[in-house]
C-alpha atoms as a PDB file:
ATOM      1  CA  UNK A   1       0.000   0.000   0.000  1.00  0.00           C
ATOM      2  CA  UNK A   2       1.259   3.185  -0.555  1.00  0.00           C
ATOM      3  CA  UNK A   3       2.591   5.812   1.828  1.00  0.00           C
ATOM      4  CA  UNK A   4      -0.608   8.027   2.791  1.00  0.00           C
ATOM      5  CA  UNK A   5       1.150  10.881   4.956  1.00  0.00           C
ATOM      6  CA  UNK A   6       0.806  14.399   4.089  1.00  0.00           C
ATOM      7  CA  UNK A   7       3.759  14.655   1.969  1.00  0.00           C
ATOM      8  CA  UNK A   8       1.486  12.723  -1.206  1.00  0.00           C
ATOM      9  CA  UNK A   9      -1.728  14.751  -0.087  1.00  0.00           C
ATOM     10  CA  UNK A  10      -1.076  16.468  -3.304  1.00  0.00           C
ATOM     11  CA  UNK A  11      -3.546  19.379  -2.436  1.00  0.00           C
ATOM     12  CA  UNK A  12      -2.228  20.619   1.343  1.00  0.00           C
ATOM     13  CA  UNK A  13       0.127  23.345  -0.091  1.00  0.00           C
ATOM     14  CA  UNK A  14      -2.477  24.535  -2.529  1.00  0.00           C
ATOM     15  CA  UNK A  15      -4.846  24.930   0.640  1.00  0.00           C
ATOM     16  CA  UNK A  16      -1.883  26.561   2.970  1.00  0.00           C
ATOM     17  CA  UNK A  17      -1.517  28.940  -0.007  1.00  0.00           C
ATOM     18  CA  UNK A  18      -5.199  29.948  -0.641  1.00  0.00           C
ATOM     19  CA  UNK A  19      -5.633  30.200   3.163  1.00  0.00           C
ATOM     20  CA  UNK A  20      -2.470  32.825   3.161  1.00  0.00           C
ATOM     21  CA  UNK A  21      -4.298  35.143   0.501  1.00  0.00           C
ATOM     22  CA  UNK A  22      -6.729  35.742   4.037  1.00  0.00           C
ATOM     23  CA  UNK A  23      -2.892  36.631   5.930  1.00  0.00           C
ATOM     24  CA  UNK A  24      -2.980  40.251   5.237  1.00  0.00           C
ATOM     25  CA  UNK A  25      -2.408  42.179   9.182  1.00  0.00           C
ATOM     26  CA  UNK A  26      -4.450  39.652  10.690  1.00  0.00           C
ATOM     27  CA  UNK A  27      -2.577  36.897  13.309  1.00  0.00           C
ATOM     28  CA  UNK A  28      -2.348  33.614  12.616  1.00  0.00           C
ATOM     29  CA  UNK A  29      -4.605  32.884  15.987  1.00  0.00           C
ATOM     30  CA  UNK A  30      -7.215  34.902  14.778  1.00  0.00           C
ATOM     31  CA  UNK A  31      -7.649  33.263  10.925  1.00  0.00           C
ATOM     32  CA  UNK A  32      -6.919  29.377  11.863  1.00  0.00           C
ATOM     33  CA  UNK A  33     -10.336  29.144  12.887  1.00  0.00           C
ATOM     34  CA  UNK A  34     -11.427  31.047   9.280  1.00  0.00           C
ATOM     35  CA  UNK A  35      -9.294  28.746   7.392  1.00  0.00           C
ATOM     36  CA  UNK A  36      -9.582  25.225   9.548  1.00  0.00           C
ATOM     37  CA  UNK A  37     -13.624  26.003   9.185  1.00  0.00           C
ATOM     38  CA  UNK A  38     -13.249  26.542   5.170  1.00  0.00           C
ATOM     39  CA  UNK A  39     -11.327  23.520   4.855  1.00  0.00           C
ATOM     40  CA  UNK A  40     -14.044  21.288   6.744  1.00  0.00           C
ATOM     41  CA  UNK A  41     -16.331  22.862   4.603  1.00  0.00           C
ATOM     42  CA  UNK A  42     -14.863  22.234   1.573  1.00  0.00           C
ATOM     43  CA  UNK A  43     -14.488  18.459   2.082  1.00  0.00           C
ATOM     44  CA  UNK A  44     -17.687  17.825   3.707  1.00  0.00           C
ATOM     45  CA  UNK A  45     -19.165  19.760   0.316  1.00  0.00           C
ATOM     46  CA  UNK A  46     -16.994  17.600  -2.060  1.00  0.00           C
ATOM     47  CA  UNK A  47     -17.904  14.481  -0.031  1.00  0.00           C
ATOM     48  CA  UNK A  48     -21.695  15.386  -0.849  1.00  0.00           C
ATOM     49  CA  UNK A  49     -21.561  15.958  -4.170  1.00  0.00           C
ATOM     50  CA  UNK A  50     -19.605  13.229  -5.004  1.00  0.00           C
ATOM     51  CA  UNK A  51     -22.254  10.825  -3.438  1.00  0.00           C
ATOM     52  CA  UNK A  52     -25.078  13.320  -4.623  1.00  0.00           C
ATOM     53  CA  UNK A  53     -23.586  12.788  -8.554  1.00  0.00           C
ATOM     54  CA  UNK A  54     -23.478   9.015  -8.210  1.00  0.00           C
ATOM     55  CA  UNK A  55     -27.229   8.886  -6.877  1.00  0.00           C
ATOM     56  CA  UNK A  56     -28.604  11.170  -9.273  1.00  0.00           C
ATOM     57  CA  UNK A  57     -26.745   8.653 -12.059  1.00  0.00           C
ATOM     58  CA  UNK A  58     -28.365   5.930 -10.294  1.00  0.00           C
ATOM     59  CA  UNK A  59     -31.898   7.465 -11.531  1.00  0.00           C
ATOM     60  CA  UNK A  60     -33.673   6.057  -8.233  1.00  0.00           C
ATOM     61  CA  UNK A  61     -34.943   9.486  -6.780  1.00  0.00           C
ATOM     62  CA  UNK A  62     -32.369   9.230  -3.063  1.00  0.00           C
ATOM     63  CA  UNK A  63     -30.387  11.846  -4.065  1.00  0.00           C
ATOM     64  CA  UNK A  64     -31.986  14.035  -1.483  1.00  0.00           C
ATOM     65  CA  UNK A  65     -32.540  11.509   0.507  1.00  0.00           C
ATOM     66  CA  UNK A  66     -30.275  12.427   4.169  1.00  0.00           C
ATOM     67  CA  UNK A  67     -30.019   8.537   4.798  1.00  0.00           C
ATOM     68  CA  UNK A  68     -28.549   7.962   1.688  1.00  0.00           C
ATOM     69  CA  UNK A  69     -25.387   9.897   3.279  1.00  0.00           C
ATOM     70  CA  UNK A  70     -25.158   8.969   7.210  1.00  0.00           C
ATOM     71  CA  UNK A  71     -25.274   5.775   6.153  1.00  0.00           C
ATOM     72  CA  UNK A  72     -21.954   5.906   4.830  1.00  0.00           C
ATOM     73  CA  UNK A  73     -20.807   8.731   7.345  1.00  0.00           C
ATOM     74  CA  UNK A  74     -20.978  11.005   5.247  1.00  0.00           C
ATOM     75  CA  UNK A  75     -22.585  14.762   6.441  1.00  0.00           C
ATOM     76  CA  UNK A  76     -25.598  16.027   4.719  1.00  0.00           C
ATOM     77  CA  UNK A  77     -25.049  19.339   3.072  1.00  0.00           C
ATOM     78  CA  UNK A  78     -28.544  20.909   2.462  1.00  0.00           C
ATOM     79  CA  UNK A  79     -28.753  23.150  -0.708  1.00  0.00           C
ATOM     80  CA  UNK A  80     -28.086  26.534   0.766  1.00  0.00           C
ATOM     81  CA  UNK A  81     -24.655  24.675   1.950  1.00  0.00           C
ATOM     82  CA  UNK A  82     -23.033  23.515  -0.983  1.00  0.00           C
ATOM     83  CA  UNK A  83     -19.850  24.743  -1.991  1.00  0.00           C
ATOM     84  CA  UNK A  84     -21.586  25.617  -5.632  1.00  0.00           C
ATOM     85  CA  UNK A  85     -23.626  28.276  -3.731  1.00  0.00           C
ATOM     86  CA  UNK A  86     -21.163  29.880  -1.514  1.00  0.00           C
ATOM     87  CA  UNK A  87     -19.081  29.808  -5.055  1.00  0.00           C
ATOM     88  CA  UNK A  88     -21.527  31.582  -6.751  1.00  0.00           C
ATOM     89  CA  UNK A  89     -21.052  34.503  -4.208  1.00  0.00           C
ATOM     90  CA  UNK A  90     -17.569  34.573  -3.482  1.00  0.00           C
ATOM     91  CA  UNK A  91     -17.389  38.049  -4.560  1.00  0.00           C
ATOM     92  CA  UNK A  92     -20.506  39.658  -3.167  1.00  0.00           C
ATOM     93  CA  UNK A  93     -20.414  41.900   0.034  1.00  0.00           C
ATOM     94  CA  UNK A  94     -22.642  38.949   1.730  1.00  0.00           C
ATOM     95  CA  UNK A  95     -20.536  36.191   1.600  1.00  0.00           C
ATOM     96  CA  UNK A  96     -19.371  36.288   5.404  1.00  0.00           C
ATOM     97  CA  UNK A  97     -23.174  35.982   6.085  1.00  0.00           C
ATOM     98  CA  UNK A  98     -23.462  33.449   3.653  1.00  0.00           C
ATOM     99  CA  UNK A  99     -20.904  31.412   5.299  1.00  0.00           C
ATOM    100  CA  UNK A 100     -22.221  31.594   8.446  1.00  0.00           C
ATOM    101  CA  UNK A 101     -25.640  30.923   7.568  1.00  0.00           C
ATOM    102  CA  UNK A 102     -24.221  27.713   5.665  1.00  0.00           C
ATOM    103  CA  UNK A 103     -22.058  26.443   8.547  1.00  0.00           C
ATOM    104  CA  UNK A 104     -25.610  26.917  10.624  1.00  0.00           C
ATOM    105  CA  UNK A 105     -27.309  25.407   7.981  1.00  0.00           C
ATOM    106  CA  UNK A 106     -24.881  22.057   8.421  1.00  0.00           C
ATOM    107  CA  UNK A 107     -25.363  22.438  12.129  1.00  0.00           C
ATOM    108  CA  UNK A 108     -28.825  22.210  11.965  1.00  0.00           C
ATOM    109  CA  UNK A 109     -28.960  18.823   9.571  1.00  0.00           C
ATOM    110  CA  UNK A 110     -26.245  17.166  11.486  1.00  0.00           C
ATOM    111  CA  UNK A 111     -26.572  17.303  15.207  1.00  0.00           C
ATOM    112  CA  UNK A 112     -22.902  15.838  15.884  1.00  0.00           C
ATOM    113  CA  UNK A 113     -22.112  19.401  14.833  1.00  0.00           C
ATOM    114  CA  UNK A 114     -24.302  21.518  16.961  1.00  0.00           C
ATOM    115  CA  UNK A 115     -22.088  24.596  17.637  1.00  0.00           C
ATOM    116  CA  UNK A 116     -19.130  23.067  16.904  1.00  0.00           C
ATOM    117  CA  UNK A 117     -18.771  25.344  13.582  1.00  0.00           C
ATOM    118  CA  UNK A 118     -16.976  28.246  13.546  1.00  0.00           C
ATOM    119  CA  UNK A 119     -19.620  31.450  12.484  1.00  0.00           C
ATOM    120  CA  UNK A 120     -17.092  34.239  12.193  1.00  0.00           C
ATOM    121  CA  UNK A 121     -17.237  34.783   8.727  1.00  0.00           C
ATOM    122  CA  UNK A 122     -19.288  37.881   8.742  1.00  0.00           C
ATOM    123  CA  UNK A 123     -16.910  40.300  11.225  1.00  0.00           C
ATOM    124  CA  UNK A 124     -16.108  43.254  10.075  1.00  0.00           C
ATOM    125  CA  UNK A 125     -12.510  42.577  10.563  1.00  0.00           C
ATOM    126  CA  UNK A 126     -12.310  40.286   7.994  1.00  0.00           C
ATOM    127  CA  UNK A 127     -11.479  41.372   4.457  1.00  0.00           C
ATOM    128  CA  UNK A 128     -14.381  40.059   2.147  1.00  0.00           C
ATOM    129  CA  UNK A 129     -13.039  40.394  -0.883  1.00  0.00           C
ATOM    130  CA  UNK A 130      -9.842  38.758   0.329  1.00  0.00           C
ATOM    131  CA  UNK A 131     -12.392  35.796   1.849  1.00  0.00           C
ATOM    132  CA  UNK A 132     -13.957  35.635  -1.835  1.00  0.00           C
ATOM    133  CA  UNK A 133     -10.835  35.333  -3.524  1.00  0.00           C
ATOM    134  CA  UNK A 134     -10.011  32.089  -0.696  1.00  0.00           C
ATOM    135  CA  UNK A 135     -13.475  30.982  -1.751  1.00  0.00           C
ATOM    136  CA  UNK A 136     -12.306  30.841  -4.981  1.00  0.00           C
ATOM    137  CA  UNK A 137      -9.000  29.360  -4.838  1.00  0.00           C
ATOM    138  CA  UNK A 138     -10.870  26.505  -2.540  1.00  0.00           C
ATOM    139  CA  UNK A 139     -13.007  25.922  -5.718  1.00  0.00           C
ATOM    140  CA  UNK A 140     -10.730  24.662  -7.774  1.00  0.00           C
ATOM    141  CA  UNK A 141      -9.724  22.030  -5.207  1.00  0.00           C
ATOM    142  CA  UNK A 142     -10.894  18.905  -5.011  1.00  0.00           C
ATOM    143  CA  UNK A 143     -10.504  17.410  -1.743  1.00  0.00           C
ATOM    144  CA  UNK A 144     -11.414  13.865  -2.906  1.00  0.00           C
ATOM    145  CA  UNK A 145      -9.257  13.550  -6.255  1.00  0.00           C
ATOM    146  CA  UNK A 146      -7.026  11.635  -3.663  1.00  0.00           C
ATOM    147  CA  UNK A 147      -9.803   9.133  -2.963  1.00  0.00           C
ATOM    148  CA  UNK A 148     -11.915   8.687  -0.358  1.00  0.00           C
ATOM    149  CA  UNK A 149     -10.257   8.202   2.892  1.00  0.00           C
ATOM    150  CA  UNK A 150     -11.640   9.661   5.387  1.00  0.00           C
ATOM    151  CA  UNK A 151      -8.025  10.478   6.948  1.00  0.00           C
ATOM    152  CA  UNK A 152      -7.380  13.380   4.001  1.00  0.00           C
ATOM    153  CA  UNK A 153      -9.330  15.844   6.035  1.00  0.00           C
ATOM    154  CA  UNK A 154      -7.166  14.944   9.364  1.00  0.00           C
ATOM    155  CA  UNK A 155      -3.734  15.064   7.476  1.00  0.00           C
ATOM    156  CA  UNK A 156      -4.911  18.534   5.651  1.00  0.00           C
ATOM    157  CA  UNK A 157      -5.498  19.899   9.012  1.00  0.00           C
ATOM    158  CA  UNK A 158      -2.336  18.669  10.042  1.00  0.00           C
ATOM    159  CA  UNK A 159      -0.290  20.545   7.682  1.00  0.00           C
ATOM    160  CA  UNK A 160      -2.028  23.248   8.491  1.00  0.00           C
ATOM    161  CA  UNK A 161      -1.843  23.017  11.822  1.00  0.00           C
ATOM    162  CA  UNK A 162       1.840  22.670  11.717  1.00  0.00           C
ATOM    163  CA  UNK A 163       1.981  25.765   9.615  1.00  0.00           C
ATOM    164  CA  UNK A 164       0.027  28.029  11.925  1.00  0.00           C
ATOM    165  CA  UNK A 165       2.167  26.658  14.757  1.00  0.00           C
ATOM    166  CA  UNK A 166       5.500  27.730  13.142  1.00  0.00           C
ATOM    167  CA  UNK A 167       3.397  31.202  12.272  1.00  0.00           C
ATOM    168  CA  UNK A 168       2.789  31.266  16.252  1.00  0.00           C
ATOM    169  CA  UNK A 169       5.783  30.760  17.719  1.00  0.00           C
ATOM    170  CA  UNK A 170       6.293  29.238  21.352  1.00  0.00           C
ATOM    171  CA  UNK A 171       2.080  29.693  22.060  1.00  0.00           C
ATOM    172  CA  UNK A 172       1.763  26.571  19.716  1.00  0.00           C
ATOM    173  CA  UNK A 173       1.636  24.083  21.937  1.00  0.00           C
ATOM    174  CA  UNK A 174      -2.035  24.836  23.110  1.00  0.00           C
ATOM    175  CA  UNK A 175      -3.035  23.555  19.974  1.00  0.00           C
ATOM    176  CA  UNK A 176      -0.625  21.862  18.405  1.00  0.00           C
ATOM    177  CA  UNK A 177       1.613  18.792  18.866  1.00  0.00           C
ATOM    178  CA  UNK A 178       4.423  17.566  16.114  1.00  0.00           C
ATOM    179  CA  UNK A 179       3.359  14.038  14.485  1.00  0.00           C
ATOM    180  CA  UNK A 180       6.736  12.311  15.196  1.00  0.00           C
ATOM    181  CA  UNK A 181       6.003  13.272  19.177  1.00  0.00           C
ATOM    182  CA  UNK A 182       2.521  11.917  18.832  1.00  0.00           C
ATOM    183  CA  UNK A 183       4.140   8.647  16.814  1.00  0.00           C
ATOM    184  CA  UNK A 184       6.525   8.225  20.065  1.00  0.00           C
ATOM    185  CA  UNK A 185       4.024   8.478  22.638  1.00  0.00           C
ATOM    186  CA  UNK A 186       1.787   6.002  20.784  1.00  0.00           C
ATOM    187  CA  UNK A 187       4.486   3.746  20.903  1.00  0.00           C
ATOM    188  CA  UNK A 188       5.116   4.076  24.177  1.00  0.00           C
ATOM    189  CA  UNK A 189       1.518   3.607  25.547  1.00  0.00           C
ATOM    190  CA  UNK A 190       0.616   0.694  22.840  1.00  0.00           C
ATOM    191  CA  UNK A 191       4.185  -0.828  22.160  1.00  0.00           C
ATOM    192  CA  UNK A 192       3.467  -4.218  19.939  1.00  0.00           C
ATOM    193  CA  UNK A 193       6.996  -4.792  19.522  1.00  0.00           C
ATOM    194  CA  UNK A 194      10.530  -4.287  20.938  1.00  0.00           C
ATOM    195  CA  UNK A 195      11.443  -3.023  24.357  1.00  0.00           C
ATOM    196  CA  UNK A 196      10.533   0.129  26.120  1.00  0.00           C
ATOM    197  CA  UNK A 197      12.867   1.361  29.151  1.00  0.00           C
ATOM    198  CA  UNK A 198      12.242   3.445  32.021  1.00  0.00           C
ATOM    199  CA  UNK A 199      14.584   5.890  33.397  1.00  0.00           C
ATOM    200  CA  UNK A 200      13.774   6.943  37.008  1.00  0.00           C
ATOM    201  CA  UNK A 201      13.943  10.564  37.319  1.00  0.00           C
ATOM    202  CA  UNK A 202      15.156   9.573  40.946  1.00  0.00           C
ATOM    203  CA  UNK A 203      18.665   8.250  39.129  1.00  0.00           C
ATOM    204  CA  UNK A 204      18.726  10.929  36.234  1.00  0.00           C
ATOM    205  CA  UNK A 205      18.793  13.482  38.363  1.00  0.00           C
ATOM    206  CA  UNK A 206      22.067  11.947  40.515  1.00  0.00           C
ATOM    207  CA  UNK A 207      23.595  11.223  37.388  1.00  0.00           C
ATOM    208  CA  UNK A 208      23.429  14.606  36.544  1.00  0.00           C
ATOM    209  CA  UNK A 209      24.296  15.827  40.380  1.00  0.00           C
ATOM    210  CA  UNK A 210      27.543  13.641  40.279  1.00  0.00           C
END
């Protein structure tokens, strides 16, 4: 099987670098939750309509159907949602609001997401026509091309994670841990093979004193 880490992604650094065009004087702290929120938007909307496609292909009438989707865990985007509408008004002075009223609009249809969402998207703080252009940019990736794994949404927000983290400095450690420290402390709390040693901090610490 072939090597699935971020690296073969394809699509992370196009997503870092649409999410930068939203940089502008604004901190990293105060656009991860813009960007993180566009990204699960985007792949919950390409996850849709590439189920929606194959049902309306199938001719049987489900393709509005919400069981249709949670059966195969996939979220239901409802019509207002979709990433075709908030496409169609990337460049309006609304399309905060229309964010927002999608990510609501999600909420409402899926209750594992009741105010999870972020629903900043409207502040006046935030450059719209620099949120448009993301909007954009977004469109033109497609977060399944890779396939369907469910595990390309985690690894994107990984990358982008790790980028905001170098962005903030010594305050990313509240939200953000390196994979090869995670990989280690996996190993270390579910080891399936070799050995795993314990130093006392007792003896370290005399080591060090002598």
């Amino acid at each position: 099987m072939a090597d699935m880490s971020t690296a073969n992604i394809g699509f992370e650094k196009q997503i870092w670098d649409a999410a930068c065009v939203l940089r502008g004087n604004i901190d990293a702290s105060e656009y991860k939750s813009v960007v993180l929120g566009l990204i699960f938007l985007k792949y919950i909307s390409d996850r849709f309509d590439e189920k929606h496609q194959q049902l309306l292909e199938e001719g049987d009438g489900f393709e509005e159907d919400v069981d249709e989707y949670i059966s195969e865990g996939i979220f239901f985007v409802p019509e207002t949602a979709r990433w075709s509408v908030i496409a169609s008004k990337a460049h309006t002075a609304e399309i905060g609001t229309v964010i927002d009223d999608a990510m609501r609009a999600i909420e409402k249809e899926n209750k594992r997401l009741k105010d999870i969402l972020p629903k900043n998207f409207a502040r006046p703080e935030l450059d719209k026509r620099r949120l448009g252009d993301v909007v954009d940019l977004f469109t033109n990736i497609k977060m399944v091309d890779a396939g369907s794994s469910r595990d390309i949404l985690g690894r994107t927000y990984e990358y982008c994670l790790s980028k905001f983290a170098e962005q903030e400095g010594k305050l990313a450690g509240e939200f953000y841990t390196p994979s090869c420290v995670v990989r280690t402390l996996v190993e270390v709390l579910q080891p399936y093979n070799g050995r795993v040693y314990e130093i006392k901090t007792q003896n370290l610490i005399q080591s060090t004193a002598a």
